[in-house]
Protein backbone atom coordinates (compact mmCIF):
# COMPACT_ATOMS: atom_id res chain seq x y z
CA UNK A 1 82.48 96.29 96.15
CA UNK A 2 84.82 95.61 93.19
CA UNK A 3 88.24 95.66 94.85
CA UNK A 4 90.70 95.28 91.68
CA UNK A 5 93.36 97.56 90.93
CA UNK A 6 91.39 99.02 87.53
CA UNK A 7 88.44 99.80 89.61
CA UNK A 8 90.47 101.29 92.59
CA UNK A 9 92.15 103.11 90.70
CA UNK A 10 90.14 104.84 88.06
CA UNK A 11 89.38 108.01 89.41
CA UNK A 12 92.43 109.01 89.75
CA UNK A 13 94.24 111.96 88.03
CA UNK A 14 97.78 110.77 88.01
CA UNK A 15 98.72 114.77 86.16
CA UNK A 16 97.83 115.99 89.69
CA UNK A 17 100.93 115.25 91.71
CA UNK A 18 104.42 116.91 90.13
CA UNK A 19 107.23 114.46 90.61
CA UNK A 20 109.37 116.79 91.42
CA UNK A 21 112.84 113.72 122.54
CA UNK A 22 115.23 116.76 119.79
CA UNK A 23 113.55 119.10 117.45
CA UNK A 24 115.99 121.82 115.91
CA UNK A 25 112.67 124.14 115.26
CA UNK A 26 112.54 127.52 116.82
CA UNK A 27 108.58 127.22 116.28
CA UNK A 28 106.03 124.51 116.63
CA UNK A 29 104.84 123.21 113.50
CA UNK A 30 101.37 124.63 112.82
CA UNK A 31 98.52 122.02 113.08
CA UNK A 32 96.40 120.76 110.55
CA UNK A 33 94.29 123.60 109.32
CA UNK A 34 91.40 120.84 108.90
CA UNK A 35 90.99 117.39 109.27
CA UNK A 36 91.01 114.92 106.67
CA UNK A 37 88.35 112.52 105.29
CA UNK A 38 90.75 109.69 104.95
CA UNK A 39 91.39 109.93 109.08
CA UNK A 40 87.63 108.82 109.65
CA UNK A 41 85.57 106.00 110.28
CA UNK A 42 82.20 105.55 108.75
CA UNK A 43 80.87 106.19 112.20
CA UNK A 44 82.62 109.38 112.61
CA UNK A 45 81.20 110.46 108.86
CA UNK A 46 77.84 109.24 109.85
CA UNK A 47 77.82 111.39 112.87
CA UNK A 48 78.45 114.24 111.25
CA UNK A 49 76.40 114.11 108.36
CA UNK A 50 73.65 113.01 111.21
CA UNK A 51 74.52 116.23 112.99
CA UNK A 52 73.83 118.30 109.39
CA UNK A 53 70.90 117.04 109.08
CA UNK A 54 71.71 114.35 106.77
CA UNK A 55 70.04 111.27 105.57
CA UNK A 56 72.26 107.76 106.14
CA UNK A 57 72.61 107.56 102.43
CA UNK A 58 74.81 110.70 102.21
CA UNK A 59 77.27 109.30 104.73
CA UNK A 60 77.55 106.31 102.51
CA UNK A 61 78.29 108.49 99.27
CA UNK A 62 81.17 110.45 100.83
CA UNK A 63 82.75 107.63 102.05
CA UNK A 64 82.31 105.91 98.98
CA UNK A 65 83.97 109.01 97.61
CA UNK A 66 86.64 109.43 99.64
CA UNK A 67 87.82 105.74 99.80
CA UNK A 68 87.06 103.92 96.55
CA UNK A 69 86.74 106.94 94.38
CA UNK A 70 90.06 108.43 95.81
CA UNK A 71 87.96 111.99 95.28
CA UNK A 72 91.12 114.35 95.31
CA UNK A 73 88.44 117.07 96.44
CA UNK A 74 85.35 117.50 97.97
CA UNK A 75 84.01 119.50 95.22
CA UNK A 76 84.59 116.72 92.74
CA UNK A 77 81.81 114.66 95.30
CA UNK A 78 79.74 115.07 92.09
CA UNK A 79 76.69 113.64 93.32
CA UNK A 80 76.35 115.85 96.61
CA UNK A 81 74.26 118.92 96.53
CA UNK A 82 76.80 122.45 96.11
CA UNK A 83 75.30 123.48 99.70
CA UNK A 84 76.36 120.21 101.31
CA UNK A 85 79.80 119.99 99.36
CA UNK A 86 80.49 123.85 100.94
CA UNK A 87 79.64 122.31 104.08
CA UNK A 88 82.28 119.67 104.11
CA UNK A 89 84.88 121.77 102.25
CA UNK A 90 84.31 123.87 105.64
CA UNK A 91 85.18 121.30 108.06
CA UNK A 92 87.56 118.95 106.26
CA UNK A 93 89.49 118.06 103.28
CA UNK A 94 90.76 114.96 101.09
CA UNK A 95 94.11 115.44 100.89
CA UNK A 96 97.25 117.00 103.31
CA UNK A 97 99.84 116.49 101.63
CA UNK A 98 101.58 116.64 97.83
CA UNK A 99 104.37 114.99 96.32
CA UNK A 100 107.84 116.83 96.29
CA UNK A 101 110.14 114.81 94.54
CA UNK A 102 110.12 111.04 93.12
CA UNK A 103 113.51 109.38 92.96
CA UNK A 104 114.29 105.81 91.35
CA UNK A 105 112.21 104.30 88.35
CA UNK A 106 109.19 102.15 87.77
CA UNK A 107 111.32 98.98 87.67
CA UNK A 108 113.29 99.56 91.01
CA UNK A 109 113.11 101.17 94.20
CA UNK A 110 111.08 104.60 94.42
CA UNK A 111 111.33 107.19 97.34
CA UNK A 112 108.68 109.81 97.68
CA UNK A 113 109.35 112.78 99.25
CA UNK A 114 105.93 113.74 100.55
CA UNK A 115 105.08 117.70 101.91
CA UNK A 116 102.71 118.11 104.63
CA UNK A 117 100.73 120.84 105.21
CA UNK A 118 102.83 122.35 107.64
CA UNK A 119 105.19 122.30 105.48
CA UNK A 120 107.14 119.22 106.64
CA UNK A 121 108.57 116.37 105.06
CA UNK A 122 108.00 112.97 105.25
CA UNK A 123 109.95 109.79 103.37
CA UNK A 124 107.96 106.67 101.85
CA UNK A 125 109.76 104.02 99.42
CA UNK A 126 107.79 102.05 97.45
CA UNK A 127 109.71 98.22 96.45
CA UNK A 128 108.37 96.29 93.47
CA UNK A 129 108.89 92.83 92.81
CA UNK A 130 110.76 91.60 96.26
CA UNK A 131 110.06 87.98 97.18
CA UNK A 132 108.34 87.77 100.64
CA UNK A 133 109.78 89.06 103.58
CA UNK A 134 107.47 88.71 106.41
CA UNK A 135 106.14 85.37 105.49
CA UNK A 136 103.06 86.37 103.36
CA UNK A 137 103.02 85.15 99.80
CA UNK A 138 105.50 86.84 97.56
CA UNK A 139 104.27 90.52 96.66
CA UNK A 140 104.26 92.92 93.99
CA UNK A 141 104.87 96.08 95.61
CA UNK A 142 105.79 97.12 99.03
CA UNK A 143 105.58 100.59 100.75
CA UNK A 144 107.11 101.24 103.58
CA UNK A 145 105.24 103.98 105.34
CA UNK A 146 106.30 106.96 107.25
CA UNK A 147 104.61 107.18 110.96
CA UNK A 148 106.27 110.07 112.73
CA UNK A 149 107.97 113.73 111.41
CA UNK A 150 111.78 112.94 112.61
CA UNK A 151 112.03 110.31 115.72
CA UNK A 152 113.15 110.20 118.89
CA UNK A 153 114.86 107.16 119.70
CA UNK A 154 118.44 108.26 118.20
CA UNK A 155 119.41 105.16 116.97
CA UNK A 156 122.69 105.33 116.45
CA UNK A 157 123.35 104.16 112.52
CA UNK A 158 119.73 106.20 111.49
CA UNK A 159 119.56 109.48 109.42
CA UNK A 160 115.51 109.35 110.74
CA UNK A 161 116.56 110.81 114.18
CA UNK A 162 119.33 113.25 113.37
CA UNK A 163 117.20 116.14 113.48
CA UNK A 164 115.16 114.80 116.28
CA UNK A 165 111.84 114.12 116.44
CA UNK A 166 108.89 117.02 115.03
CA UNK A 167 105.58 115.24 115.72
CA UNK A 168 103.87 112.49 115.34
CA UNK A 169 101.84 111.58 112.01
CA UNK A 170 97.64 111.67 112.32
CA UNK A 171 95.82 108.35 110.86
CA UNK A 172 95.11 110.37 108.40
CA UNK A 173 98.86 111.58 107.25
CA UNK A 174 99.55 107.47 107.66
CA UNK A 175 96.75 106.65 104.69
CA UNK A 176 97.27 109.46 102.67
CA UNK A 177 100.57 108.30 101.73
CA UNK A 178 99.40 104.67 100.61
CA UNK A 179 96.62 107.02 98.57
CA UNK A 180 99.13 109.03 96.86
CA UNK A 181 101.54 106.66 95.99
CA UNK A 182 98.76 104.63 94.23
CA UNK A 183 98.03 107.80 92.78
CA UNK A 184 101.14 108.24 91.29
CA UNK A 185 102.22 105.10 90.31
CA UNK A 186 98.74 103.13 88.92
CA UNK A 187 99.49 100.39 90.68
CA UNK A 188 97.70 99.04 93.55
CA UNK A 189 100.05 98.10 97.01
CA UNK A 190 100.30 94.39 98.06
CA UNK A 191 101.91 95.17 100.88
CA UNK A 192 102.64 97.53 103.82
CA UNK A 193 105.24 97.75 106.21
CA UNK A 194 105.44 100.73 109.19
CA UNK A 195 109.36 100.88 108.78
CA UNK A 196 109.75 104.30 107.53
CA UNK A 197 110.77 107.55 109.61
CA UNK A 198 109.53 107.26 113.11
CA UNK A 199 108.87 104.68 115.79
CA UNK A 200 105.27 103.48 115.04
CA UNK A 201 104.71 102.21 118.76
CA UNK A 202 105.38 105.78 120.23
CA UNK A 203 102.08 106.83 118.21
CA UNK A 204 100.01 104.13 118.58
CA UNK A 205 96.01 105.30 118.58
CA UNK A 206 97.41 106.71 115.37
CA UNK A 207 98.76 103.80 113.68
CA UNK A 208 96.30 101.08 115.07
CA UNK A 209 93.36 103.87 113.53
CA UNK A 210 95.23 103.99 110.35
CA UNK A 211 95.58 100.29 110.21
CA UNK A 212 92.05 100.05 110.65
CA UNK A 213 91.13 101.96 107.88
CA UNK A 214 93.82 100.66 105.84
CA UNK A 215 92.20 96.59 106.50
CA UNK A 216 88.37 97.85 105.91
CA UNK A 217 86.70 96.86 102.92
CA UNK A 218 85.15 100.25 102.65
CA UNK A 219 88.29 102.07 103.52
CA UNK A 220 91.43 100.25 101.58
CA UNK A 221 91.18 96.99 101.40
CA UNK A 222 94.49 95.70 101.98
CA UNK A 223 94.45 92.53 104.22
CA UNK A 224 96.07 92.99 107.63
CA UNK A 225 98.38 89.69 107.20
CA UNK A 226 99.58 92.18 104.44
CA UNK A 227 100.79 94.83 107.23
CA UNK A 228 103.50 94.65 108.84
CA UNK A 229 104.56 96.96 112.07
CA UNK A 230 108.06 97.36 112.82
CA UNK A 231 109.34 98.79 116.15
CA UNK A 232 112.46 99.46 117.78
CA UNK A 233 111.96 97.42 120.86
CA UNK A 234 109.11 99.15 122.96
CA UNK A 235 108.42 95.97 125.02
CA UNK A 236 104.94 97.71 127.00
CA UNK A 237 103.53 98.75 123.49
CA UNK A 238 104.30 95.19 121.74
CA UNK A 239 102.01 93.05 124.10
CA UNK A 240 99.42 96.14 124.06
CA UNK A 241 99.69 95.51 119.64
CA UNK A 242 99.41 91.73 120.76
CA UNK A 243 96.03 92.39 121.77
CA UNK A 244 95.26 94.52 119.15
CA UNK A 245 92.33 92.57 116.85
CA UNK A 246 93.84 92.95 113.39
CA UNK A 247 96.00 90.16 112.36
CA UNK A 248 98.74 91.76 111.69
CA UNK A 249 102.32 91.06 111.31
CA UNK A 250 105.55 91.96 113.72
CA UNK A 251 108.82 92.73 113.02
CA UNK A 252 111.65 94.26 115.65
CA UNK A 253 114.51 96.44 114.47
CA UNK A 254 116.83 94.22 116.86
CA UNK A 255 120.53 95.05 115.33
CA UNK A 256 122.13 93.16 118.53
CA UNK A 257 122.02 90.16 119.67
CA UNK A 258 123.03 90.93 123.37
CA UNK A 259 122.57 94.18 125.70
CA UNK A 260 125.98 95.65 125.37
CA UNK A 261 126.31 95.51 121.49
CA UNK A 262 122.28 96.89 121.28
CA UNK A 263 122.80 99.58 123.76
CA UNK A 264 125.91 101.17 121.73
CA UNK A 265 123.19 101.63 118.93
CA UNK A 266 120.00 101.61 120.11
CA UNK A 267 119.58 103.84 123.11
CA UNK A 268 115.90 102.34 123.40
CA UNK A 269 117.60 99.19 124.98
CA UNK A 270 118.56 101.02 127.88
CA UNK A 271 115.00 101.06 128.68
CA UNK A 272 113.53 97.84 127.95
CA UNK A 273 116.67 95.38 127.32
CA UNK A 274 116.44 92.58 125.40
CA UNK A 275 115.59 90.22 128.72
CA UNK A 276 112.22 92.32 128.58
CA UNK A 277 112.00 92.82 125.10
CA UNK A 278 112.24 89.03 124.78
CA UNK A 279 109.19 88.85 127.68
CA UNK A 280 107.37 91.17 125.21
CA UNK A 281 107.58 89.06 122.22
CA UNK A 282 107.28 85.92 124.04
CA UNK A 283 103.56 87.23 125.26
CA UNK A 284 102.90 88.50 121.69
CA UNK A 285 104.13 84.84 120.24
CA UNK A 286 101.19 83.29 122.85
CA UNK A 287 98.67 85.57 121.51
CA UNK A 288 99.65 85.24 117.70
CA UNK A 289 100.52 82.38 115.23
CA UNK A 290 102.69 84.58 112.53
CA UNK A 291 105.90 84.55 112.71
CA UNK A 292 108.01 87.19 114.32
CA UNK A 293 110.97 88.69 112.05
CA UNK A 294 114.05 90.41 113.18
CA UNK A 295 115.39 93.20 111.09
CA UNK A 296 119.65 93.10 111.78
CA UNK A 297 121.44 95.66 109.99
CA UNK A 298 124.80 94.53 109.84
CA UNK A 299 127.38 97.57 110.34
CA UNK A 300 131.17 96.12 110.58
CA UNK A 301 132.57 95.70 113.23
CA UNK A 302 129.70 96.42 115.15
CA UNK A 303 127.74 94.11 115.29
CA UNK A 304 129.04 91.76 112.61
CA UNK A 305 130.95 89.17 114.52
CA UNK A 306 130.41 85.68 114.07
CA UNK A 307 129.26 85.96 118.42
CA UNK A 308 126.70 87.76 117.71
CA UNK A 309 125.34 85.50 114.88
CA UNK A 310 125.43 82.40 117.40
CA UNK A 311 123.60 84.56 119.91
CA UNK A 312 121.18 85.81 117.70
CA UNK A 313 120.21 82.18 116.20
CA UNK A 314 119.72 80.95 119.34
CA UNK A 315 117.25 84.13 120.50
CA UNK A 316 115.44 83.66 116.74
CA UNK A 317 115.12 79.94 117.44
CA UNK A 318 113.67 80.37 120.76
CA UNK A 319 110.49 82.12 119.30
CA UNK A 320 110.64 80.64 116.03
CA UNK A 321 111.55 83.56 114.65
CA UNK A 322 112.77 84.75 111.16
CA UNK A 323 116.02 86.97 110.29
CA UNK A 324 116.47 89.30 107.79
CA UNK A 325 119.67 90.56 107.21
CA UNK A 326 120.63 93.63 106.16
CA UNK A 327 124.18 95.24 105.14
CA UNK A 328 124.16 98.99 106.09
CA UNK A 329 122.85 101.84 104.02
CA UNK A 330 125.37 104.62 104.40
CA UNK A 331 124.23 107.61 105.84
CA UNK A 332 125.93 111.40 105.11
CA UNK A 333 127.54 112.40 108.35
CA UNK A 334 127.47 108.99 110.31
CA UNK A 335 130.56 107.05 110.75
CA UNK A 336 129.36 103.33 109.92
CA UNK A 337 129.97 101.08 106.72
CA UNK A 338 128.87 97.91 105.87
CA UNK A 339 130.70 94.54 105.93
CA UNK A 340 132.51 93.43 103.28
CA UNK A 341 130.06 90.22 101.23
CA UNK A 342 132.14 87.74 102.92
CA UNK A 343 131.56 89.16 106.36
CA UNK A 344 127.67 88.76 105.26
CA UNK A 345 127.40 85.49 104.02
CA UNK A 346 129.35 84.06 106.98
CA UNK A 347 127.12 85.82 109.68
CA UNK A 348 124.32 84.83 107.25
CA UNK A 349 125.47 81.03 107.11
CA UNK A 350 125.92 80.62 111.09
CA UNK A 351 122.23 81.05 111.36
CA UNK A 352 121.06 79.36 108.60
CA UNK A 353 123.34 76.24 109.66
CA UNK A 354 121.69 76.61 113.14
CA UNK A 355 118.35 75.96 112.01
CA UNK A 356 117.22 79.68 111.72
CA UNK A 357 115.21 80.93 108.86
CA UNK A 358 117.38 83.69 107.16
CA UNK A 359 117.38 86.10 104.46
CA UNK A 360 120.69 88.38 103.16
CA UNK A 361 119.21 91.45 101.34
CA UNK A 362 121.36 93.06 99.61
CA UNK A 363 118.88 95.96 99.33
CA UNK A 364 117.58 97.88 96.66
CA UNK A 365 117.86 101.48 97.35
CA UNK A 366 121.41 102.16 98.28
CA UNK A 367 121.94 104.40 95.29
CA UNK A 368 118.98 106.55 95.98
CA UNK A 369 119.70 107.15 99.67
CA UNK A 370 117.58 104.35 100.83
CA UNK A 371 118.18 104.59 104.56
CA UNK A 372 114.93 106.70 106.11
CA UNK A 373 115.36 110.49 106.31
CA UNK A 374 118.28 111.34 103.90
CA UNK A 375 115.98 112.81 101.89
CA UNK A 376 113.91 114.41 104.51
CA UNK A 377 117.22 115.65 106.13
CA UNK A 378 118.26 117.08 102.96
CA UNK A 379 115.40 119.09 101.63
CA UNK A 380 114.47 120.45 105.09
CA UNK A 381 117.97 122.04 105.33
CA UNK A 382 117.69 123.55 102.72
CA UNK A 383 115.15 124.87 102.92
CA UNK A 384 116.14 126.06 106.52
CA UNK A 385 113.13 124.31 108.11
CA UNK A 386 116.11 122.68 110.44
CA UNK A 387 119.44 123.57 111.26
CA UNK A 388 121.87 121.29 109.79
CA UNK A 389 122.66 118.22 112.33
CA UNK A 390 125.94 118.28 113.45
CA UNK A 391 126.48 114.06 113.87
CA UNK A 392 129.43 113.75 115.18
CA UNK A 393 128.62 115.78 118.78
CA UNK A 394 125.71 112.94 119.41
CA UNK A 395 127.35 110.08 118.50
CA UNK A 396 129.78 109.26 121.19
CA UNK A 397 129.99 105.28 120.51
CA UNK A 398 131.84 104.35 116.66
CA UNK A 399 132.90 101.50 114.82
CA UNK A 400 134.84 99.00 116.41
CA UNK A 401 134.37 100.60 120.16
């Protein structure tokens, strides 16, 4: 199957989609009303259509449509008879979800703010151009990919949690928003990394089913060294992903380089510390030959100080690990800042003088409230979906404490 970005991306109808642990709720949010094509395995769509009545050849044509024809409905499955389109159209769909609003242009950073059909929101940024960061070859275009509605892990610097955590994301919901940001954009992802809103490890059978599809040749096609899964630090799940088939790549959201500067912002280090995080990766390092990366957002006087730096090259050079740096995002209604560019490059240079592969990224983003869920956090209050977080009764631990 031709696999280019032309071919992948020629049936789509880019005029479709307008640019444009604590939930706050009162009510659940209502499930899907059907499931989606782009949540199943051939053998799933086989089934059914074997259930129907149908001969093996169908099943091939409506995956075909749904995965390299992007179909946007089942009705436009041109080459399926009307009764056995109306039959589909009554059990599933091909798309969840639409595009609320676009921020950023084509030549930097884009956020989508995607609605679900619950009437949720969910945040995914797409970043052209960026030189590699988890040791692939240098992409094109990165998306960063939503996996939960809200999270629960309340770190303390992220706008993701501060309306708690709604639900998790279906395989599905995880696709879909690779599908309709090629959609929008014409251009075809290089890369994919589960660092959006949510803690990917706290839904796995969701994200390793999405990944799945995602790596297939006749689902998306994007190579699983290309995929990157970033977690918070849930030490049982990581050596579960270890033995997970896909090659993919792993990347912890570590922010502290010992437990009592990680457990002031990262309540999930109260759980599994960094002794049995370290275990975790260790296990996972035995099992895989990429290279692990650490994610370190540097927040002053936090976590900024030059002891943490020494601490944290000698953890990354333990596991042969790389470091990417990152000065803080601010976030409405949370107390931190970011370092001043000295502060950076000398927390920076400790590691790199130590022998520790490091990167400063000064991101791209900050002016289109890059950190995950501002956006999220702003249209569902709103719109009254959430009552407006009040930050500063959760956080109990601020700068400099």
């Amino acid at each position: 199957m031709d696999r280019s970005p032309c071919r992948r991306l020629s049936c789509f109808d880019l005029r479709a989609f307008p640019v444009s642990l604590f939930a706050l709720t009162a009510t659940p949010p209502k499930p899907a009303a059907l499931p989606s094509l782009l949540g199943l395995t051939p053998v799933e769509i086989t089934a059914f259509m074997a259930e129907m009545g149908e001969p093996a050849f169908r099943a091939k044509q409506v995956i075909d449509w749904t995965f390299a024809k992007r179909a946007v409905s089942i009705e436009a499955m041109s080459n399926l008879s009307k009764g056995l389109r109306q039959t589909l159209a009554e059990r599933f769909v091909t798309r969840t979800m639409t595009i609320s609003t676009v921020t950023g242009s084509k030549d930097t950073t884009r956020k989508f703010l995607l609605k679900l059909n619950d009437g949720r929101f969910v945040e995914t940024v797409l970043i052209p151009a960026n030189p590699a960061l988890y040791g692939e070859a240098s992409d094109r275009h990165t998306l960063c990919v939503s996996s939960q509605v809200g999270c629960a892990y309340d770190c303390k610097f992220c706008a993701s949690g501060l309306a708690g955590f709604t639900r998790n994301l279906t395989a599905a919901e995880i696709v879909e928003q690779i599908v309709q940001v090629e959609a929008y954009s014409g251009e075809r992802m290089d890369n994919l990394v589960f660092m959006g809103m949510g803690e990917p490890l706290a839904n796995y059978s969701h994200v390793t089913k999405a990944i799945e599809i995602l790596n297939a040749e006749w689902g998306i096609g994007i190579g699983a060294r290309h995929m990157t899964v970033s977690t918070s630090g849930l030490a049982p799940q990581i050596k579960k992903l270890a033995d997970f088939p896909l090659q993919i790549r792993l990347a912890i959201s570590l922010h502290g380089a010992s437990d009592d500067v990680r457990n002031k912002i990262m309540p999930v280090n109260q759980k599994y510390n960094l002794d049995e995080l370290f275990d975790a990766l260790a296990y996972w390092r035995s099992k895989r030959k990429q290279h692990i990366t650490f994610e370190y957002i540097l927040i002053q006087d936090v976590n900024d100080g030059l002891d943490q730096a020494h601490r944290l090259a000698k953890r990354a050079k333990g596991l042969d690990a790389k470091v990417n740096l990152i000065p803080y995002n601010t976030v409405e209604g949370l107390p931190w800042v970011r370092p001043s560019e000295e502060r950076q490059d000398a927390f920076r240079d400790v590691l790199l003088n130590a022998g520790v592969k490091a990167t400063l990224r000064r991101e791209k983003g900050h002016d289109i409230a890059a950190a995950c869920g501002q956006l999220r956090l702003r249209q569902e209050t709103e719109l009254g979906i959430i009552e407006s977080p009040i930050p500063e009764k959760r956080i109990t631990i601020h700068a400099g404490a």
